[in-house]
Protein backbone atom coordinates (compact mmCIF):
# COMPACT_ATOMS: atom_id res chain seq x y z
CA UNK A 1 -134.78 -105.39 69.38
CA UNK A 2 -131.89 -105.49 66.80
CA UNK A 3 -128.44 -104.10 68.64
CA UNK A 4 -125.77 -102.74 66.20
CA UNK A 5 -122.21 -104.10 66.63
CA UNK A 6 -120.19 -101.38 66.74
CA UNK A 7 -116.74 -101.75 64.91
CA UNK A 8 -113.58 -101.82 67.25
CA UNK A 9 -112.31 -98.25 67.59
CA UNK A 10 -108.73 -99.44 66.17
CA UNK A 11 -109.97 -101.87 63.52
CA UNK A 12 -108.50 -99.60 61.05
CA UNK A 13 -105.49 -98.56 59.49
CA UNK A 14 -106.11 -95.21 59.64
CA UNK A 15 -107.13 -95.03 63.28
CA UNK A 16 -104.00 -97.19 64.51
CA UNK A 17 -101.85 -94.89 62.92
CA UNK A 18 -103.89 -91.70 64.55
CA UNK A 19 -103.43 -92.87 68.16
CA UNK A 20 -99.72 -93.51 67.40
CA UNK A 21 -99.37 -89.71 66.61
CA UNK A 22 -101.29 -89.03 69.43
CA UNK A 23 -99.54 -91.71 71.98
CA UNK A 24 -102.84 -92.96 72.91
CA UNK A 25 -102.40 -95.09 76.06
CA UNK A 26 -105.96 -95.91 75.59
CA UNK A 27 -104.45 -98.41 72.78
CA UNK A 28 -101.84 -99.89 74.37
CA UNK A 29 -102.81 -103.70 74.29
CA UNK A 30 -104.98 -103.12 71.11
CA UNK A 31 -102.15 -103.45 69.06
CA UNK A 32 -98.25 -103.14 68.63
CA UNK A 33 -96.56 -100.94 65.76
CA UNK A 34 -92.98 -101.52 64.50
CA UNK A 35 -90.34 -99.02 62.65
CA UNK A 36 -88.63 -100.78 59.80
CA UNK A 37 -85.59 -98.19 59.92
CA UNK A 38 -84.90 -99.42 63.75
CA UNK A 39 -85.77 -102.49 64.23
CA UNK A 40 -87.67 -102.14 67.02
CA UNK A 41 -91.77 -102.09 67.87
CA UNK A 42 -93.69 -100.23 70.62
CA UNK A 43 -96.50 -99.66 72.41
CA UNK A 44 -98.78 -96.91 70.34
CA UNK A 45 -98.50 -94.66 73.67
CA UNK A 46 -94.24 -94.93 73.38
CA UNK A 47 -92.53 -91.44 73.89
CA UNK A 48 -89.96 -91.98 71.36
CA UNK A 49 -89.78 -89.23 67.90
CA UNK A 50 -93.15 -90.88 65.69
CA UNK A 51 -91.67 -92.51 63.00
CA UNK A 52 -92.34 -91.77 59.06
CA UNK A 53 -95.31 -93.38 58.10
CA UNK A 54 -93.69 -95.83 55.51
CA UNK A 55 -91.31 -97.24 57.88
CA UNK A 56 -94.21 -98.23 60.35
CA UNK A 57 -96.20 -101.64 60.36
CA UNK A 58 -98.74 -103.02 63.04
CA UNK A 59 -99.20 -105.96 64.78
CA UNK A 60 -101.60 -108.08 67.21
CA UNK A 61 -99.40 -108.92 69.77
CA UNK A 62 -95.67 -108.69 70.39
CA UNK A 63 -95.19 -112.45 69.56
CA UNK A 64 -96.24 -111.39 65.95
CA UNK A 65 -93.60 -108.59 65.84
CA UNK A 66 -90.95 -110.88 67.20
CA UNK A 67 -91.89 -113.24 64.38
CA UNK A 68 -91.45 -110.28 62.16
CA UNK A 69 -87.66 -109.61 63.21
CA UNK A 70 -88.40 -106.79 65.27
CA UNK A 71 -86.95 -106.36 69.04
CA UNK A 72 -88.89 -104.99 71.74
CA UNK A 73 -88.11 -101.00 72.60
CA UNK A 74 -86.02 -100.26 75.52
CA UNK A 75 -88.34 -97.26 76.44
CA UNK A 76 -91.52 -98.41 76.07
CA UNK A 77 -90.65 -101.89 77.05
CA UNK A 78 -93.90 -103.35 75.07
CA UNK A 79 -92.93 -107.11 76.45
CA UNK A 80 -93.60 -106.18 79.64
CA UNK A 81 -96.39 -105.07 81.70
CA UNK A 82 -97.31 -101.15 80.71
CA UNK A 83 -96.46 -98.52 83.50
CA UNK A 84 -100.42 -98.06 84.18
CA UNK A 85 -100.56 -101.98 84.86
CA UNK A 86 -97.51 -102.08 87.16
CA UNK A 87 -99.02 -98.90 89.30
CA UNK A 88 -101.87 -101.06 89.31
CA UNK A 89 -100.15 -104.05 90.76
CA UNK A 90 -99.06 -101.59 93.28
CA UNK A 91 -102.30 -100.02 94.54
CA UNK A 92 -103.26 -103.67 94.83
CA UNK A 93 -101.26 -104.53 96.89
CA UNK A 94 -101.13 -101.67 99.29
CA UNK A 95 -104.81 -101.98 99.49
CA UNK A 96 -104.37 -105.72 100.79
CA UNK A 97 -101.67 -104.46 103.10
CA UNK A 98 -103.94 -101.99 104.24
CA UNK A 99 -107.06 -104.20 104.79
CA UNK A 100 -104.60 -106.48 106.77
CA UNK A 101 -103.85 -103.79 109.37
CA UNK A 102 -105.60 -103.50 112.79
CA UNK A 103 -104.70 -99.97 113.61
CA UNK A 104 -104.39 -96.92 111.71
CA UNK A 105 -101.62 -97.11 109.08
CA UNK A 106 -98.56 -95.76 108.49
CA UNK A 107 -98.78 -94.80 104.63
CA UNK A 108 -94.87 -94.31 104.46
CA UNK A 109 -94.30 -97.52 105.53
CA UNK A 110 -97.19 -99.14 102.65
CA UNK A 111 -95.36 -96.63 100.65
CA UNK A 112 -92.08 -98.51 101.10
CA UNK A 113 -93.73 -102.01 101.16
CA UNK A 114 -94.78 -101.12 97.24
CA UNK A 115 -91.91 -99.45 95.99
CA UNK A 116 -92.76 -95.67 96.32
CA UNK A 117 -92.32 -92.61 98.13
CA UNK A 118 -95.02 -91.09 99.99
CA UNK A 119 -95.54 -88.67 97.74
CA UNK A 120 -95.69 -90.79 94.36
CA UNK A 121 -97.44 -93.33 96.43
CA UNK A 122 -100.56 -90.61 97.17
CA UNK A 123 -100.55 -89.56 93.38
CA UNK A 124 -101.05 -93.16 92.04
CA UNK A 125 -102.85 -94.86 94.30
CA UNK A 126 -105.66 -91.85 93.68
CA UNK A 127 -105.71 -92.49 90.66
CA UNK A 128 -105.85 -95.80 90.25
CA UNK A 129 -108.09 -96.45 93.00
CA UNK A 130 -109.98 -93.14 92.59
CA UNK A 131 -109.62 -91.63 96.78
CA UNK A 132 -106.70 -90.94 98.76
CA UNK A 133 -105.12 -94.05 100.69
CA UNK A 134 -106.20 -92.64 103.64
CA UNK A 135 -109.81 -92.60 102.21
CA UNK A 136 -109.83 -96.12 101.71
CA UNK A 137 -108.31 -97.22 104.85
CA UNK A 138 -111.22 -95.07 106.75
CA UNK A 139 -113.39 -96.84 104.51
CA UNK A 140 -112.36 -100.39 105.22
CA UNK A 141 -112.64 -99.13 108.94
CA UNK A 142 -116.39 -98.25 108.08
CA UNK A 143 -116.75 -101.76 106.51
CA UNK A 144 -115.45 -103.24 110.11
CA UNK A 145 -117.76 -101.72 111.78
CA UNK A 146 -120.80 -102.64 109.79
CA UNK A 147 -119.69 -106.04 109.68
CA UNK A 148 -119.06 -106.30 113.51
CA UNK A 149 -122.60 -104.28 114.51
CA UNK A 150 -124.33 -106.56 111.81
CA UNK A 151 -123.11 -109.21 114.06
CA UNK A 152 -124.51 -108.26 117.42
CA UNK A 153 -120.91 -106.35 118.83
CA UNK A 154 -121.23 -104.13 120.57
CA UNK A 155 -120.85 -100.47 119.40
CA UNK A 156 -117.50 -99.41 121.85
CA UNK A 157 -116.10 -103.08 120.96
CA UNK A 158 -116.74 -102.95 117.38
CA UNK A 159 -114.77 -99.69 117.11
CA UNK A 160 -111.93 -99.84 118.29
CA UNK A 161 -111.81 -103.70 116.81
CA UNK A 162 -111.83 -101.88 113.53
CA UNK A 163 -108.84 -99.91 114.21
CA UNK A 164 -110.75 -96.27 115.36
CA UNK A 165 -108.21 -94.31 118.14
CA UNK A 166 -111.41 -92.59 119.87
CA UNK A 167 -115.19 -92.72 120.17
CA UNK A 168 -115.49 -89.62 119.50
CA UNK A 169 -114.16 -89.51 116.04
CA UNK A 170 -115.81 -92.80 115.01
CA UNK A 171 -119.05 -90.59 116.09
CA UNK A 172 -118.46 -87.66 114.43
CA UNK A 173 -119.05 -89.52 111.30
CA UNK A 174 -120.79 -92.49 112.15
CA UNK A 175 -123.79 -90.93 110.04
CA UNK A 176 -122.15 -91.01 106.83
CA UNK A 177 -120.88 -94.25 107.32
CA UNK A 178 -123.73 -96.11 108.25
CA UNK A 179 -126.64 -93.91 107.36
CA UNK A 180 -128.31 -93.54 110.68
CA UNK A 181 -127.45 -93.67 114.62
CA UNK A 182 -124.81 -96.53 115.34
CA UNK A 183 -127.05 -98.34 117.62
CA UNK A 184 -129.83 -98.13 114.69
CA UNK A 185 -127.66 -99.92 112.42
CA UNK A 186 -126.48 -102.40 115.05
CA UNK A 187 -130.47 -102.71 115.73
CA UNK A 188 -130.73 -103.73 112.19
CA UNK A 189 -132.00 -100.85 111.33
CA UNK A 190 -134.49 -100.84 114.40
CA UNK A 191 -136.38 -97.01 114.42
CA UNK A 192 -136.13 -96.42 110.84
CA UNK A 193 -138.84 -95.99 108.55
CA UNK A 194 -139.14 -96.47 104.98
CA UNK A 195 -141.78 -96.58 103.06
CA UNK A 196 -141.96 -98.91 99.89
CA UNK A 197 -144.28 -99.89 97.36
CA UNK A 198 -143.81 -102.94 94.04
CA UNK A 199 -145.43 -102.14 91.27
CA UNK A 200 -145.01 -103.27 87.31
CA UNK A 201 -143.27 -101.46 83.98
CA UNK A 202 -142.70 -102.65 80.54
CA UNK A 203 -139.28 -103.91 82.16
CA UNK A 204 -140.86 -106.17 84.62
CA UNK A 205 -141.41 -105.47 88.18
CA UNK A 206 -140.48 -102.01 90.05
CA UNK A 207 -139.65 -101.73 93.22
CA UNK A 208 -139.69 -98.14 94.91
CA UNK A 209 -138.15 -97.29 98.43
CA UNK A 210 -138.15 -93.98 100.41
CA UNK A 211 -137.17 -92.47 103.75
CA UNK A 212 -137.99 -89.14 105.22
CA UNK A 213 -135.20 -87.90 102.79
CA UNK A 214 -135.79 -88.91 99.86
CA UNK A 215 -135.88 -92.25 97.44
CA UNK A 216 -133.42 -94.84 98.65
CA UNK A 217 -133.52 -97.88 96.50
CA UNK A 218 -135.37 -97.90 92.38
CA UNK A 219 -134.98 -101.95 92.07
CA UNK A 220 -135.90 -103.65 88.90
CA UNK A 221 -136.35 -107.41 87.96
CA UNK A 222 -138.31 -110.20 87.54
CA UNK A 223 -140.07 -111.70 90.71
CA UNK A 224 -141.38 -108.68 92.93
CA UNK A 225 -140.86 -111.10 96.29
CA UNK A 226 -136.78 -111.38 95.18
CA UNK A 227 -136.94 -107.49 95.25
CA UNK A 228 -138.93 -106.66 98.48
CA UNK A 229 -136.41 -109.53 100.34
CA UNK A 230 -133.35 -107.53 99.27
CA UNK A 231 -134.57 -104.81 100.97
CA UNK A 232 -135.44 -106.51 103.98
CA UNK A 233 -132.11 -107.96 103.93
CA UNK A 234 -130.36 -104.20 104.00
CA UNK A 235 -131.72 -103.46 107.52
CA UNK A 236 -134.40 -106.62 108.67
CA UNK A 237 -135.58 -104.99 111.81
CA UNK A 238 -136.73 -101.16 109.98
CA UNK A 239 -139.96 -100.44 109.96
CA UNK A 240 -141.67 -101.29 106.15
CA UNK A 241 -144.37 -98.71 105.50
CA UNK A 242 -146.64 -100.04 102.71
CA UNK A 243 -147.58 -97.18 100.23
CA UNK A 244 -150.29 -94.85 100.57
CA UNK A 245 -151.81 -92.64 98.09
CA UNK A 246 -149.14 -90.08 98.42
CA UNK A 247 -146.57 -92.91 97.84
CA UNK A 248 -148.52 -94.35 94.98
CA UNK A 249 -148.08 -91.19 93.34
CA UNK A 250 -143.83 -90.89 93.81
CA UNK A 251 -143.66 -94.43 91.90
CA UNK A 252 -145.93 -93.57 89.12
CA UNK A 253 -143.32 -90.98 88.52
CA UNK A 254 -140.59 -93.78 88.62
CA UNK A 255 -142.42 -95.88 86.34
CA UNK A 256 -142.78 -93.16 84.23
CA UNK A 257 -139.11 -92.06 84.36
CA UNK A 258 -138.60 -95.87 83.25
CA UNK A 259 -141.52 -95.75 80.17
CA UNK A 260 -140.07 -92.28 78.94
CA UNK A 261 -136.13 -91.59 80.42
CA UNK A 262 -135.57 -88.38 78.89
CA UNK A 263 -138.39 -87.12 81.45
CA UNK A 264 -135.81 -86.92 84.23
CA UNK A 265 -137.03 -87.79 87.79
CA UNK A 266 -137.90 -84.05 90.05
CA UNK A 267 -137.69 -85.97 93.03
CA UNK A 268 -135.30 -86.16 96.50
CA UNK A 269 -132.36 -88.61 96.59
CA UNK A 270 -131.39 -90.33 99.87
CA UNK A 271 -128.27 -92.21 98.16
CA UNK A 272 -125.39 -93.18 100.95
CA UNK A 273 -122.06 -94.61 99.14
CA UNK A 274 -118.63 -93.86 99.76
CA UNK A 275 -117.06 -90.04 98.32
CA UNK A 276 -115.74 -91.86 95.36
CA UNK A 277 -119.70 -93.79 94.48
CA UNK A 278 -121.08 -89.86 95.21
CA UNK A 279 -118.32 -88.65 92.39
CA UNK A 280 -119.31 -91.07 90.58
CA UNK A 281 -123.15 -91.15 90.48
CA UNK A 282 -122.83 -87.02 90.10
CA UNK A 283 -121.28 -87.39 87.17
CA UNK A 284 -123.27 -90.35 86.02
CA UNK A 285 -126.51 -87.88 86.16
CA UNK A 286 -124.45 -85.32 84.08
CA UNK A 287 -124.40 -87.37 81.11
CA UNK A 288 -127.62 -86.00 79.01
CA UNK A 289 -130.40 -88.21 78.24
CA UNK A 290 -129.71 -90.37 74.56
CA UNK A 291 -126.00 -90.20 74.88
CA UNK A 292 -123.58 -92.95 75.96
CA UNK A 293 -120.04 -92.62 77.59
CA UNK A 294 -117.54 -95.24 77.87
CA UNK A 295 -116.39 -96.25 81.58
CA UNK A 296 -113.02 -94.87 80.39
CA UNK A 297 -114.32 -91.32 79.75
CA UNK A 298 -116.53 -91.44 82.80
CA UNK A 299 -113.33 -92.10 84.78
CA UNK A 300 -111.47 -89.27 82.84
CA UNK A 301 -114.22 -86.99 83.78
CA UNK A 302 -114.57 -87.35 87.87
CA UNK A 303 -110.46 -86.62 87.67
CA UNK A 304 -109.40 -90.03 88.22
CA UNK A 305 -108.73 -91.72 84.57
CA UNK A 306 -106.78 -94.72 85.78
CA UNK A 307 -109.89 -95.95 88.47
CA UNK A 308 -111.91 -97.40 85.72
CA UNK A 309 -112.62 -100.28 87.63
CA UNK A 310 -113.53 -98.60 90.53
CA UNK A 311 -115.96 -96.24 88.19
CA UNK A 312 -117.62 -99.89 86.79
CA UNK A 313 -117.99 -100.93 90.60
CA UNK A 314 -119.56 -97.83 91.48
CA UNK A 315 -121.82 -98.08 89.02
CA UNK A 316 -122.39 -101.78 90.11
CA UNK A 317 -123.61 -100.33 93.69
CA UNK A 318 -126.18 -98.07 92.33
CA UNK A 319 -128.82 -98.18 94.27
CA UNK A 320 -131.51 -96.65 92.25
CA UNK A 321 -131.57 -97.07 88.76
CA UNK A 322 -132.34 -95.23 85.99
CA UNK A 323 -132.71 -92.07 88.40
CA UNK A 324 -128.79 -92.48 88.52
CA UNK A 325 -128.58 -93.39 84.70
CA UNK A 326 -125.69 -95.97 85.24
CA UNK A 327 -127.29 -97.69 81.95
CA UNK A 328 -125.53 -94.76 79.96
CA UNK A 329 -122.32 -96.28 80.33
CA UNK A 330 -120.96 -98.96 78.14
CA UNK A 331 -117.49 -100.47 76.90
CA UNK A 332 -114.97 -98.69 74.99
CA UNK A 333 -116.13 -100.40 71.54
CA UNK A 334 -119.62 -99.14 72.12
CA UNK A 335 -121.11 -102.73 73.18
CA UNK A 336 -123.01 -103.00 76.32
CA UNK A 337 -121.95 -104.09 79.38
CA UNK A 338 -123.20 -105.62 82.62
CA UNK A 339 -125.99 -104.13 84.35
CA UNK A 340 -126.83 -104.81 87.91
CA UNK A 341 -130.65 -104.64 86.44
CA UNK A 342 -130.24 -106.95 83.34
CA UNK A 343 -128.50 -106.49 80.17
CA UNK A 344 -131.09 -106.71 77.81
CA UNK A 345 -133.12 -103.90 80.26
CA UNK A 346 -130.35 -101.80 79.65
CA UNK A 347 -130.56 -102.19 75.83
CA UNK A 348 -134.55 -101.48 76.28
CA UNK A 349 -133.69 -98.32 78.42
CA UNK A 350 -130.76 -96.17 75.72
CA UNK A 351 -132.77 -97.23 73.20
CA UNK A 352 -135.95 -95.74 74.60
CA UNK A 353 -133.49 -92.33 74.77
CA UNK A 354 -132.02 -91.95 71.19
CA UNK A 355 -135.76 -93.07 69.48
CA UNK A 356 -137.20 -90.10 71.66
């Protein structure tokens, strides 16, 4: 299958000098433009009055407009990290300060630690990181807990080890964290039933997994045995149903959602991921069949346009593809990405959707 390289979207002229109009932060890195009347060059997002045209010259980097004779701005500041990179920096490192803590947190005090007030502190790190601070810090709780019940702790120990104030409000929702009864999960999963079935595609081997809700886990790859051990390895001690005709039925729908995409998949979900993965996978089924968005734009669109990276890991954790089209998103230039299934199935799969 031939892929087309598609051009960078500032490779021209004409479209460098566009997102300078427009103070497209979405260039800043791509290139550098300078204003012969000043002296100076800038970022292409810079706030300053936009130049005449025939004053203004690009550049690669801002070692090339040094070389030029042009100093950096003093607004801009195009020599040093962009504003969006710094807040970055910052939501780093509040989330390692936050991981690091025992109890509860005090957010004014991580809001100090970075440099912020409370209130600028709750603006950027949501959107940079995509949920509130006190999202993620109940969500690094959750991850505690799984990791200590995966071990064998017990239940009371493992949380208040992982910084919960009562039992009852770990309880109240220990369901959405862990996806069943806390001493289930401990259990590995003991008392839960899914039913699964492996079966083949043009794309290799299929694996199809279900509970009483709905389909868990689409898996796709190579070596069926590789596929039916990762779902062991999610909860070893659940109960493995082998399919039955009913079953057999619910993946030849999958297989044919695979064959022919634009078919869409009338079938229950039972996806569990964090409220930022749920954003995230709602919008990913939004995007219509034979049409590509950039990770970027899907960012942009769940409300948080600075969490790209958290959009590309949430995509990452996908647990059923193609019902959860994740393969619809690829870089900003167009080219394709990872894909937790295979690159070159990706390819297979949007090209299957724009020759339909």
């Amino acid at each position: 299958m031939k892929i087309e390289t598609i051009r960078h979207p500032y490779a021209s002229i004409d479209a460098r000098w566009a997102a300078v109009q427009r103070r497209d932060a979405q260039a800043d890195g791509a290139f550098y433009y300078s204003v012969r009347s000043t002296g100076i060059y800038c970022r292409p997002s810079c706030g300053a009055r936009t130049a005449l045209r025939g004053n203004v010259a690009f550049h690669a980097s801002c070692l090339d407009a040094e070389a030029a004779g042009f100093r950096a701005c003093l607004r801009c500041k195009p020599d040093q990290p962009s504003i969006t990179a710094r807040q970055a920096q910052a939501v780093a490192e509040a989330c390692r300060l936050i991981a690091a803590l025992e109890e509860a947190p005090d957010f004014d005090a991580v809001a100090r630690a970075v440099g912020m007030s409370r209130f600028h502190f709750q603006r950027v790190f949501k959107a940079h990181a995509g949920i509130t601070p006190k999202a993620y810090a109940a969500a690094r709780r959750a991850e505690r807990v799984r990791d200590a019940l995966g071990q064998g702790a017990g239940v009371t120990e493992s949380l208040y080890a992982a910084g919960f104030q009562s039992s009852s409000r770990f309880y109240a929702g220990a369901e959405g964290m862990l996806g069943m009864a806390p001493g289930r999960f401990r259990k590995g999963g003991a008392g839960e039933s899914i039913r699964f079935a492996v079966g083949a595609c043009s794309l290799g081997a299929i694996l199809v997994a279900a509970t009483g809700r709905g389909i868990c886990a689409i898996l796709m790859g190579d070596d069926p045995e590789v596929l039916v051990r990762g779902l062991q390895d999610r909860f070893p001690k659940a109960q493995l149903i082998g399919a039955d005709g009913e079953f057999e039925r619910m993946v030849a729908q999958v297989v044919g959602l695979v064959e022919a995409p634009r078919i869409g998949l009338d079938l229950p979900l039972d996806v569990r991921g964090t409220a930022f993965q749920q954003r995230v996978w709602a919008a990913l089924r939004a995007i219509p069949a034979g049409e590509t968005v950039s990770y970027t734009e899907l960012a942009r669109r769940i409300g948080s346009p600075s969490a790209v990276r958290a959009v590309a890991g949430a995509c990452a954790a996908n647990p059923v593809a193609v019902a959860i089209p994740c393969h619809r998103v690829v870089r900003n230039d167009g080219g394709l990405s990872g894909y937790r299934w295979g690159i070159e199935r990706k390819a297979v799969l949007i090209a299957r959707e724009k020759d339909a």
